[in-house]
PDB file of N, CA and C in Angstrom:
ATOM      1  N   UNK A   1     -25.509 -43.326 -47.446  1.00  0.00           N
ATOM      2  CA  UNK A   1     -25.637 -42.824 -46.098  1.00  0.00           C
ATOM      3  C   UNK A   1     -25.865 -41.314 -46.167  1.00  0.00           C
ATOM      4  N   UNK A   2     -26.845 -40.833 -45.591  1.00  0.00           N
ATOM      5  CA  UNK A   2     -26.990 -39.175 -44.930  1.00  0.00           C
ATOM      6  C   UNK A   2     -26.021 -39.093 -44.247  1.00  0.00           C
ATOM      7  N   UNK A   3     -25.733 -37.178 -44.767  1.00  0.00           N
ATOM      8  CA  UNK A   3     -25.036 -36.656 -44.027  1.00  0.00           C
ATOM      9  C   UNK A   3     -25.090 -36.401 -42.281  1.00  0.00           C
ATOM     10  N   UNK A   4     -25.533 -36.734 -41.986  1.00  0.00           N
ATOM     11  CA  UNK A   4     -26.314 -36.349 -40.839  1.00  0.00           C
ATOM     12  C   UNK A   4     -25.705 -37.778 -40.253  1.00  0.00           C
ATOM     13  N   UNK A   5     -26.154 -38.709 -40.661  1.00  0.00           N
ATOM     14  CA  UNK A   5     -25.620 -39.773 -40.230  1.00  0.00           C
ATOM     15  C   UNK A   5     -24.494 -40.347 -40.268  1.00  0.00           C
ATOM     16  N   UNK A   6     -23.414 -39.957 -40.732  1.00  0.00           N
ATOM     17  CA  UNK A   6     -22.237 -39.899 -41.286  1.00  0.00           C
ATOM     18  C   UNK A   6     -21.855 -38.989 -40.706  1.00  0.00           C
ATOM     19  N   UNK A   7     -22.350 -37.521 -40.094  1.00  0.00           N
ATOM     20  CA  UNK A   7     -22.130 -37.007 -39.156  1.00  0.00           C
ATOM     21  C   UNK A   7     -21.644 -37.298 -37.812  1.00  0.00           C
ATOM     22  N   UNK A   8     -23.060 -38.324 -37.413  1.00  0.00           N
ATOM     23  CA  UNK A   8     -23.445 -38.836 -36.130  1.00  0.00           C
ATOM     24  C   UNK A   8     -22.087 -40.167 -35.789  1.00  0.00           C
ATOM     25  N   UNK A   9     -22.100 -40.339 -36.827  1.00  0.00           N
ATOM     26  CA  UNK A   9     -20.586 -41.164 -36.513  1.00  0.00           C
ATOM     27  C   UNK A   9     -18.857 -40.509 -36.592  1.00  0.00           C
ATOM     28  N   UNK A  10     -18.829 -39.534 -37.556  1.00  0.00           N
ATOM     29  CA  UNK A  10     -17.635 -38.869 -37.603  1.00  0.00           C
ATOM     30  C   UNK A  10     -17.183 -38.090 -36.392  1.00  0.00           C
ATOM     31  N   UNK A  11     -18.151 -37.297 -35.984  1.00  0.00           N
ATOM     32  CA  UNK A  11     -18.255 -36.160 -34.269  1.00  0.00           C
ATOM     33  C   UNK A  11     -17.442 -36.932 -33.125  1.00  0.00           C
ATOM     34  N   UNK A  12     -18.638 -37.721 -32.894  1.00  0.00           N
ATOM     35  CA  UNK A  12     -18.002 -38.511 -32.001  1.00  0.00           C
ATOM     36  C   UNK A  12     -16.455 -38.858 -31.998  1.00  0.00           C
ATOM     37  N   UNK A  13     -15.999 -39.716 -33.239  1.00  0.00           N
ATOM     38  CA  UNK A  13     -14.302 -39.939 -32.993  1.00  0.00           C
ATOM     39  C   UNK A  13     -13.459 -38.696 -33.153  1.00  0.00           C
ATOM     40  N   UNK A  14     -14.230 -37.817 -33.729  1.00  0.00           N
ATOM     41  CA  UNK A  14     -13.162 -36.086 -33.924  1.00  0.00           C
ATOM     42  C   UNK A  14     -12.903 -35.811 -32.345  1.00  0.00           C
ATOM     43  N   UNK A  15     -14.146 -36.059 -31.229  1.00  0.00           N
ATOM     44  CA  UNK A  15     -13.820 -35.195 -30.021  1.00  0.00           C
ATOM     45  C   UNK A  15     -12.930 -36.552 -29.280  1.00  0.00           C
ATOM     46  N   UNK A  16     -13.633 -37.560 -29.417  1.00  0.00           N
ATOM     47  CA  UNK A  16     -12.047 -38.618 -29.337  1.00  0.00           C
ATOM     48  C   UNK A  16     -10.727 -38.861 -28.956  1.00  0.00           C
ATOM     49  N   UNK A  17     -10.432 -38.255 -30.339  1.00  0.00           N
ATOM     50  CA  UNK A  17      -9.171 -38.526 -30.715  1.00  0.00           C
ATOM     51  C   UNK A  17      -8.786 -37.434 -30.172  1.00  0.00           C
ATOM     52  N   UNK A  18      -9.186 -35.997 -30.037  1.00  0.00           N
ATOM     53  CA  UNK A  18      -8.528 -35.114 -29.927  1.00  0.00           C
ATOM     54  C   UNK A  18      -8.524 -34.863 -28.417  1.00  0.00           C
ATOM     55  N   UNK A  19      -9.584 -35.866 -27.353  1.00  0.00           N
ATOM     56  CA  UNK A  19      -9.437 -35.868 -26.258  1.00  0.00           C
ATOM     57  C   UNK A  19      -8.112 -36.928 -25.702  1.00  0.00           C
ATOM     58  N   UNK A  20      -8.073 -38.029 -26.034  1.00  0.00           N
ATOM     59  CA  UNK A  20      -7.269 -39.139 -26.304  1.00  0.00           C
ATOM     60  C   UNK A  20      -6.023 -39.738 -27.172  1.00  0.00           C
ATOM     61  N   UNK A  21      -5.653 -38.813 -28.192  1.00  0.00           N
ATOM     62  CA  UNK A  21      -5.164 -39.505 -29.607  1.00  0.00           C
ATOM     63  C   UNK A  21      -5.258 -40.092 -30.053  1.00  0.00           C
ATOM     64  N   UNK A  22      -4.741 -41.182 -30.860  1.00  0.00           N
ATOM     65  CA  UNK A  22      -4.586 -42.521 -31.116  1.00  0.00           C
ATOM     66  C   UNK A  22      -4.530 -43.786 -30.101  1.00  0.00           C
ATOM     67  N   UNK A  23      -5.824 -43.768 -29.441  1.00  0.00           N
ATOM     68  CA  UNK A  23      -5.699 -44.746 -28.275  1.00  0.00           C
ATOM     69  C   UNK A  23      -7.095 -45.522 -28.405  1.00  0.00           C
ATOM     70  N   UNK A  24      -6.681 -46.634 -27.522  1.00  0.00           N
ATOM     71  CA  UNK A  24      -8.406 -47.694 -27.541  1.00  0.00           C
ATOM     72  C   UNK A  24      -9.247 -46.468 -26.898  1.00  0.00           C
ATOM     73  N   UNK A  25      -9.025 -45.112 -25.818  1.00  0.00           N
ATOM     74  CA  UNK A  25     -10.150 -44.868 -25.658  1.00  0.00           C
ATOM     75  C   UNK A  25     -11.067 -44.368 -26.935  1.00  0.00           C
ATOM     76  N   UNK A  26      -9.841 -43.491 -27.479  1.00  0.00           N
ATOM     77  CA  UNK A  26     -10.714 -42.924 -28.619  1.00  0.00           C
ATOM     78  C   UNK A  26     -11.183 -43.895 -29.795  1.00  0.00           C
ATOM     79  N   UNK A  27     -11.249 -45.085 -29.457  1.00  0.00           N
ATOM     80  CA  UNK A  27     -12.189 -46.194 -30.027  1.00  0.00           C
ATOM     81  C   UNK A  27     -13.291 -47.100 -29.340  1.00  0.00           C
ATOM     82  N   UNK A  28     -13.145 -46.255 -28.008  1.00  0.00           N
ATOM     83  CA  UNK A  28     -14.168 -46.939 -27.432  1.00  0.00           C
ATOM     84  C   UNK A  28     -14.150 -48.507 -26.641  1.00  0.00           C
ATOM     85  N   UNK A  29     -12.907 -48.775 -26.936  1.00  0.00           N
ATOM     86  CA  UNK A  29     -12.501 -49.784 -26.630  1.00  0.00           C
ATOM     87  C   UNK A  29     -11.786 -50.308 -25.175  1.00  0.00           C
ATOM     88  N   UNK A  30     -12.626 -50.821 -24.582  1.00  0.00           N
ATOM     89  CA  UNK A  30     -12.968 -51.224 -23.126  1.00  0.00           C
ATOM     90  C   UNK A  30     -11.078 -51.528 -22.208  1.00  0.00           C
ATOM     91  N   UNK A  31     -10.167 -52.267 -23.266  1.00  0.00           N
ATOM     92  CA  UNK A  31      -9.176 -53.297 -23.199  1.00  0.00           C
ATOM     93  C   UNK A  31      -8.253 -53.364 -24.533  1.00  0.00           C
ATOM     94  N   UNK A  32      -7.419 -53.253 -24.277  1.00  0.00           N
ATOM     95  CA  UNK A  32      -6.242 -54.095 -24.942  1.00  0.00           C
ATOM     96  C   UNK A  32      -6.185 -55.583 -25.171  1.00  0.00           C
ATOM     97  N   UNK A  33      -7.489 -56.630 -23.853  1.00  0.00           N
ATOM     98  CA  UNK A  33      -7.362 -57.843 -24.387  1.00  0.00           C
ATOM     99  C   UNK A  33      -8.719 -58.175 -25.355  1.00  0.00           C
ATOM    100  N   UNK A  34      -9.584 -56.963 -24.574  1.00  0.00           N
ATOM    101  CA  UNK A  34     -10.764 -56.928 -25.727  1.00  0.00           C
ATOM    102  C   UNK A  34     -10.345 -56.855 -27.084  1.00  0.00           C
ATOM    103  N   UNK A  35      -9.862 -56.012 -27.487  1.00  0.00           N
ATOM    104  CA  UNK A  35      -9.410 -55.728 -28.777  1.00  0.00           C
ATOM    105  C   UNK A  35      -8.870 -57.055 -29.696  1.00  0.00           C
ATOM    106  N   UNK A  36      -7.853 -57.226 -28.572  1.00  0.00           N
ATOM    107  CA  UNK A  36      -7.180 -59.000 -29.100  1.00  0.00           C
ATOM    108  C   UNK A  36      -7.928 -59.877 -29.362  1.00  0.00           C
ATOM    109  N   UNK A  37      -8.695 -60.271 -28.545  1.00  0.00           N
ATOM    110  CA  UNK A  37     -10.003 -61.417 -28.606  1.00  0.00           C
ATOM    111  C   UNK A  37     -10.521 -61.176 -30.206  1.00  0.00           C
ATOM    112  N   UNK A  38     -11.076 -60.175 -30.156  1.00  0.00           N
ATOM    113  CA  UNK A  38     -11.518 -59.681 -31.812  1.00  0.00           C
ATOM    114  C   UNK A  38     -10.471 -60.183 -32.914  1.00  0.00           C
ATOM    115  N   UNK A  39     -10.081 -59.522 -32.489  1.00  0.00           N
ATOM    116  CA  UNK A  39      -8.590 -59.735 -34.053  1.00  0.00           C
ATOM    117  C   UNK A  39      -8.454 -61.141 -33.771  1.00  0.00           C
ATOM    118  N   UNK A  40      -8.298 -62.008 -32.304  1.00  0.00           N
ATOM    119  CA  UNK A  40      -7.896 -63.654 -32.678  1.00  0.00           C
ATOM    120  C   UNK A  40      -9.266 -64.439 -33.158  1.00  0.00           C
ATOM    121  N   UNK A  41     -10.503 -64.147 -33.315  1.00  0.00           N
ATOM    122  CA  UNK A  41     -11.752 -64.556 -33.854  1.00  0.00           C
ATOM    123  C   UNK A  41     -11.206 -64.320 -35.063  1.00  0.00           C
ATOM    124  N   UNK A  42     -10.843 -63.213 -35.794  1.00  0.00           N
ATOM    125  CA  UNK A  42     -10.605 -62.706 -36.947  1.00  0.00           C
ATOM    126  C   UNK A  42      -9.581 -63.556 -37.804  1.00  0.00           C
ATOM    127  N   UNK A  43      -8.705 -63.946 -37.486  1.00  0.00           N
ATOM    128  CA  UNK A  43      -7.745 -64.677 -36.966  1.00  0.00           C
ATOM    129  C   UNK A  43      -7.144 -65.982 -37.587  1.00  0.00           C
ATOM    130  N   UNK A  44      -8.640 -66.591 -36.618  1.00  0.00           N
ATOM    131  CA  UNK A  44      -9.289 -68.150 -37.050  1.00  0.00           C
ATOM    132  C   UNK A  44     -10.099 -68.342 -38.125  1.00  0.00           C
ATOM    133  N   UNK A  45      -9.894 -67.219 -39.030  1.00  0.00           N
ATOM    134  CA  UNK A  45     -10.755 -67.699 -39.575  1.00  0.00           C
ATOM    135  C   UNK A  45     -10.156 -67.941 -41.231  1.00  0.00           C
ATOM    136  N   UNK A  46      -8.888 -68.481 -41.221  1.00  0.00           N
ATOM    137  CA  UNK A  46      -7.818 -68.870 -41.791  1.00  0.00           C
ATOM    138  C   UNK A  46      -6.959 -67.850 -42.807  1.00  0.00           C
ATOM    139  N   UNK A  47      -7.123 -66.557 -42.196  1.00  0.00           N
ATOM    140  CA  UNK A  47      -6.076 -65.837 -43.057  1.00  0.00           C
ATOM    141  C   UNK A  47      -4.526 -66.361 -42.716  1.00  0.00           C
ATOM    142  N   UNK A  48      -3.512 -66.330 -44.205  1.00  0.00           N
ATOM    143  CA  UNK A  48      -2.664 -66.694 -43.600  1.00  0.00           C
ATOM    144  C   UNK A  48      -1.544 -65.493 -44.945  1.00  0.00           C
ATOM    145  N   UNK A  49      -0.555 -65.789 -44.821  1.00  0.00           N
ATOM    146  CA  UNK A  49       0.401 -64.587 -45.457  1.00  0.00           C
ATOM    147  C   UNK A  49       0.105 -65.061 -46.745  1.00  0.00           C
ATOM    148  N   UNK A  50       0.007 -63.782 -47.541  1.00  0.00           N
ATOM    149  CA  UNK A  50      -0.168 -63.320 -48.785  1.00  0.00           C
ATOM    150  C   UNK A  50      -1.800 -63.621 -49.117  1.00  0.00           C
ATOM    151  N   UNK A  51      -2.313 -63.646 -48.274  1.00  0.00           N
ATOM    152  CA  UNK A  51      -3.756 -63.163 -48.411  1.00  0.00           C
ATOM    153  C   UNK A  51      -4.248 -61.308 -48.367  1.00  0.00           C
ATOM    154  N   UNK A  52      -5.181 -61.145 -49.234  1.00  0.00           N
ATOM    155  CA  UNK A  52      -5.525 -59.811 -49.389  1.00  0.00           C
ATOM    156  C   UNK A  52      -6.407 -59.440 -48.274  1.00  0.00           C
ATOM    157  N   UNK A  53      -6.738 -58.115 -47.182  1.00  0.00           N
ATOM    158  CA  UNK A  53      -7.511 -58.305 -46.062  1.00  0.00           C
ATOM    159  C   UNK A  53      -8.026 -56.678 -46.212  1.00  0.00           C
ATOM    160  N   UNK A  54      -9.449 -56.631 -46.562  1.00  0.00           N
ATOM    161  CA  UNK A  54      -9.972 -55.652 -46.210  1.00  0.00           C
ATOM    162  C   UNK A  54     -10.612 -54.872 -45.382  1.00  0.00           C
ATOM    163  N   UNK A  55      -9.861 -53.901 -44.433  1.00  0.00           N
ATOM    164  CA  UNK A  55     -10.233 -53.838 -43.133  1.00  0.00           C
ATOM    165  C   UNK A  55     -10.885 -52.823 -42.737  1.00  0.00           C
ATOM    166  N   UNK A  56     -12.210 -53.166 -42.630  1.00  0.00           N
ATOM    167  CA  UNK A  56     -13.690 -52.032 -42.976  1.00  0.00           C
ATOM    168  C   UNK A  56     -13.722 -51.325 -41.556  1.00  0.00           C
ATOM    169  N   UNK A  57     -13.664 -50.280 -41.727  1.00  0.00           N
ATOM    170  CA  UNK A  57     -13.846 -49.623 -39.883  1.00  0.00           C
ATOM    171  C   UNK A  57     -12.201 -49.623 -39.864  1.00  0.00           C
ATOM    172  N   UNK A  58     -11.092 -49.438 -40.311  1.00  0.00           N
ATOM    173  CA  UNK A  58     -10.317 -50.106 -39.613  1.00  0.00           C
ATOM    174  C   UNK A  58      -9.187 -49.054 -38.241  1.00  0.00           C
ATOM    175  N   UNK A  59     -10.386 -47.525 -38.248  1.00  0.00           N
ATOM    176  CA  UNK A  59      -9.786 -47.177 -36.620  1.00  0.00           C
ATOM    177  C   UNK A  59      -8.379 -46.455 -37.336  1.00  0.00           C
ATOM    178  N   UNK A  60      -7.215 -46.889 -36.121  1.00  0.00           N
ATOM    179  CA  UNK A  60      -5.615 -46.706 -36.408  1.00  0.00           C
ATOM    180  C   UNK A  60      -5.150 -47.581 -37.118  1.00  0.00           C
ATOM    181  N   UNK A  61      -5.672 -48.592 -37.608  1.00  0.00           N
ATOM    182  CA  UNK A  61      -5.236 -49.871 -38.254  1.00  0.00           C
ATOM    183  C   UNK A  61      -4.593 -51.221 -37.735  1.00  0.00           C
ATOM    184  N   UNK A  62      -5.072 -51.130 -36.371  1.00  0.00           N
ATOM    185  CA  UNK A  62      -4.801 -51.667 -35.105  1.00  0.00           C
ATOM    186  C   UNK A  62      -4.108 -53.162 -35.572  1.00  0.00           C
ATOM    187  N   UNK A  63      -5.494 -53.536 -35.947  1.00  0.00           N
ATOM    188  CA  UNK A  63      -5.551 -55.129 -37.072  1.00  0.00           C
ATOM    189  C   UNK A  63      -4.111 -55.334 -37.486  1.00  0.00           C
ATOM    190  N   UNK A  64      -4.010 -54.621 -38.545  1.00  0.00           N
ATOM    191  CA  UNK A  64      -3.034 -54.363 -39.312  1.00  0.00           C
ATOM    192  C   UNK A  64      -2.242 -54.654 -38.914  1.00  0.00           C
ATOM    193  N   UNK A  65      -1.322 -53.927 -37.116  1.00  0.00           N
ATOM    194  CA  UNK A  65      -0.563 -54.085 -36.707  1.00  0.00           C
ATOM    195  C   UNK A  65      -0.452 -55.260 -36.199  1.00  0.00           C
ATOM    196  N   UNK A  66      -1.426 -55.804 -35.529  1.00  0.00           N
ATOM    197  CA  UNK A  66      -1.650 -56.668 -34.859  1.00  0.00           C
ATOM    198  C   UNK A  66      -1.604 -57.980 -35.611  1.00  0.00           C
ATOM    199  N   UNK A  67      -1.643 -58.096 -36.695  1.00  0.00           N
ATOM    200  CA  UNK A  67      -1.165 -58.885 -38.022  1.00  0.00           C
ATOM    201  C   UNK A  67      -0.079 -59.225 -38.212  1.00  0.00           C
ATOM    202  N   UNK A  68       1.044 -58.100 -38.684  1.00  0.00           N
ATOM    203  CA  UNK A  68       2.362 -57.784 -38.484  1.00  0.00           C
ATOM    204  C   UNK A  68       3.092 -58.651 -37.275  1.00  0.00           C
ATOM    205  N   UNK A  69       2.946 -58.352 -36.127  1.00  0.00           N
ATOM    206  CA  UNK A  69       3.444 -58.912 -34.795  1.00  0.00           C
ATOM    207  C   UNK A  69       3.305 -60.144 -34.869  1.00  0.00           C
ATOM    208  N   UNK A  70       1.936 -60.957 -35.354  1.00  0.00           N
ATOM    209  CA  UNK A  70       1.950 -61.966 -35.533  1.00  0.00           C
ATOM    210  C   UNK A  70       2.511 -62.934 -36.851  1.00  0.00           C
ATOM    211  N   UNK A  71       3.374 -62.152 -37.022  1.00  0.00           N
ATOM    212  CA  UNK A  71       4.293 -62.752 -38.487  1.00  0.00           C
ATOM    213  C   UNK A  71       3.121 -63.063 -39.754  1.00  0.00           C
ATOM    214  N   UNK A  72       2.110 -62.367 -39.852  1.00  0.00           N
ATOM    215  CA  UNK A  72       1.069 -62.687 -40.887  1.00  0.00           C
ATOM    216  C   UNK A  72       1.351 -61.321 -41.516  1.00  0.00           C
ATOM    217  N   UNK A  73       2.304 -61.422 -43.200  1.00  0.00           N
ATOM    218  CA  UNK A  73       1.955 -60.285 -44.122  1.00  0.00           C
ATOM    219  C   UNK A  73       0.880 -60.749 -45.288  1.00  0.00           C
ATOM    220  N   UNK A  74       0.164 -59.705 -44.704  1.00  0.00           N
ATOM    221  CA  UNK A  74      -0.728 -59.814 -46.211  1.00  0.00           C
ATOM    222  C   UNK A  74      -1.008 -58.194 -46.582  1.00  0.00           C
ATOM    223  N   UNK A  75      -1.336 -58.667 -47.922  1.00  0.00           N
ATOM    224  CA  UNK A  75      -1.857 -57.148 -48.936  1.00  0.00           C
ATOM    225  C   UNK A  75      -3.197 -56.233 -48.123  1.00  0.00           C
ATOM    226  N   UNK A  76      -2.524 -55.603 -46.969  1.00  0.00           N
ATOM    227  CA  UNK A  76      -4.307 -54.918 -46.252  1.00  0.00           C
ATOM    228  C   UNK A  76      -4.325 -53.421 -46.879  1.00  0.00           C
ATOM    229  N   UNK A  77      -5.505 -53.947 -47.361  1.00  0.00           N
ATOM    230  CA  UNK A  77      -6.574 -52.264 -47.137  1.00  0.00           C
ATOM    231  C   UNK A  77      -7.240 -51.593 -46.345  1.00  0.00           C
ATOM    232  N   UNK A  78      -7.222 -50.468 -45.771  1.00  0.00           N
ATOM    233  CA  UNK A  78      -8.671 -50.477 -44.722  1.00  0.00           C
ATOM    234  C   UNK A  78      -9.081 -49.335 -45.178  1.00  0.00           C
ATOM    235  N   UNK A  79     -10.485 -48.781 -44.848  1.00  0.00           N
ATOM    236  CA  UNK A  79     -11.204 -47.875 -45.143  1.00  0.00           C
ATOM    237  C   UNK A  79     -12.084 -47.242 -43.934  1.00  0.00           C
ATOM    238  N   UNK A  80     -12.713 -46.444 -43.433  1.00  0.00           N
ATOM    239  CA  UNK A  80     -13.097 -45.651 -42.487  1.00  0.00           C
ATOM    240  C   UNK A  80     -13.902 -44.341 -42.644  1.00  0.00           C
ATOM    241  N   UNK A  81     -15.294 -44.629 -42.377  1.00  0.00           N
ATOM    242  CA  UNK A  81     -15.821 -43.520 -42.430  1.00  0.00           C
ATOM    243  C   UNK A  81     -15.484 -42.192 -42.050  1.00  0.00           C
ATOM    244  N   UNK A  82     -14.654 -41.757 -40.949  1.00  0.00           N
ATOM    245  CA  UNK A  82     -13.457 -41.100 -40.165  1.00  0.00           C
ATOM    246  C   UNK A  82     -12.265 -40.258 -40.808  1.00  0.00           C
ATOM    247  N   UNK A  83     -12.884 -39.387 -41.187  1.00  0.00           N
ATOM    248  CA  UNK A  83     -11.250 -39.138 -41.723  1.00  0.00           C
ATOM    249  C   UNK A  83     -10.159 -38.828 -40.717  1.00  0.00           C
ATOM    250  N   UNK A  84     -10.917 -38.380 -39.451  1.00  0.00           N
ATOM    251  CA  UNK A  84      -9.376 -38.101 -38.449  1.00  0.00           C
ATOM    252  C   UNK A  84      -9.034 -39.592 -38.095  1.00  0.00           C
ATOM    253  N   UNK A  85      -9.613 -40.627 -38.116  1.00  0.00           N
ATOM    254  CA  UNK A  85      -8.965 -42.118 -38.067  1.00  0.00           C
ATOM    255  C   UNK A  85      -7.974 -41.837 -39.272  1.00  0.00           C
ATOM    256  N   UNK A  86      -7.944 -42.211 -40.069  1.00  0.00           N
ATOM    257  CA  UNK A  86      -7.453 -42.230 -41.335  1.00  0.00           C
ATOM    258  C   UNK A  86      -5.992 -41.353 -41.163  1.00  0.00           C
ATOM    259  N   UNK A  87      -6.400 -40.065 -40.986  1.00  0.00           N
ATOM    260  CA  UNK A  87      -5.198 -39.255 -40.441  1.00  0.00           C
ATOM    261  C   UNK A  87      -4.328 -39.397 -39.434  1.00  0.00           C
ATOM    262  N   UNK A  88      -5.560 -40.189 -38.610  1.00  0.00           N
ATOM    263  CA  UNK A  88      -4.304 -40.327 -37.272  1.00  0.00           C
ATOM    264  C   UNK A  88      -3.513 -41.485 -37.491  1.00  0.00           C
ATOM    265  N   UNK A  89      -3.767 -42.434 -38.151  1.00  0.00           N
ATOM    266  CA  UNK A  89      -3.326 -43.222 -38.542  1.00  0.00           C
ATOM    267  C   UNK A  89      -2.181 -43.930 -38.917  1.00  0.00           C
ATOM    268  N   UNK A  90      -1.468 -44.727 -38.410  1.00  0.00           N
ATOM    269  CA  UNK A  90       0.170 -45.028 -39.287  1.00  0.00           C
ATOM    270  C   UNK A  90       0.582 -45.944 -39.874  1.00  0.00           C
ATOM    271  N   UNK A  91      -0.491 -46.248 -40.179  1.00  0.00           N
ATOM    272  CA  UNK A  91      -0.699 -47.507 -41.372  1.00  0.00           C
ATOM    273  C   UNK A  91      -1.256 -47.095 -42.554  1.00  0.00           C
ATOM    274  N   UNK A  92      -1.706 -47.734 -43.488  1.00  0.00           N
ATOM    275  CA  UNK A  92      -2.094 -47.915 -44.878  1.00  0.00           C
ATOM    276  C   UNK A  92      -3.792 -48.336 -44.686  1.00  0.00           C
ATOM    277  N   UNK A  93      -4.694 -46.666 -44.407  1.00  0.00           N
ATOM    278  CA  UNK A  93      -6.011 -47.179 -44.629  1.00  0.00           C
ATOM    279  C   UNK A  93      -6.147 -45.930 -45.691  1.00  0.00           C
ATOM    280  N   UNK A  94      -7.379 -45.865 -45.887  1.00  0.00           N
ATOM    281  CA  UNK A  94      -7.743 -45.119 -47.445  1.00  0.00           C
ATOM    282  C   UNK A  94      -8.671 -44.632 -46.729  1.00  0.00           C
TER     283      UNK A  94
END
């Protein structure tokens, strides 16, 4: 990826987060049930505890949490073009 383009995606969540914090706005994210819907597609698609889950984009680590609550531990990674995701973060993304 160009810098430039990697740019064009980092900017955006820097003014974000720092307008918003750690919130669905500063992800763009319409809903709290939107969000859910996603993760329960995600879901179904038979992760179950002690599965490894790599969570690409993964934001605040929303997933993650949203994993947790649902009594599903597994080994997650996430990663993020973002480093103020990453930072803002209170989970375990890289």
């Amino acid at each position: 990826m160009k810098d430039e383009q990697r740019k064009r995606i980092i900017d955006p969540h820097r003014h974000s987060i720092w307008m918003y914090g750690p919130t669905l706005q500063a992800l763009y994210i319409e809903s709290i049930e939107a969000q859910e819907v996603r993760f329960d597609v995600l879901l179904d698609c038979g992760l179950k505890t002690g599965d490894s889950v790599l969570d690409v984009g993964c934001g605040f680590a929303d997933f993650y949490h949203y994993m947790s609550v649902k009594g599903l531990e597994v080994d997650h990674a996430g990663i993020d073009l973002s480093p103020d995701m990453i930072e803002t973060s209170e989970s375990p993304c890289a």
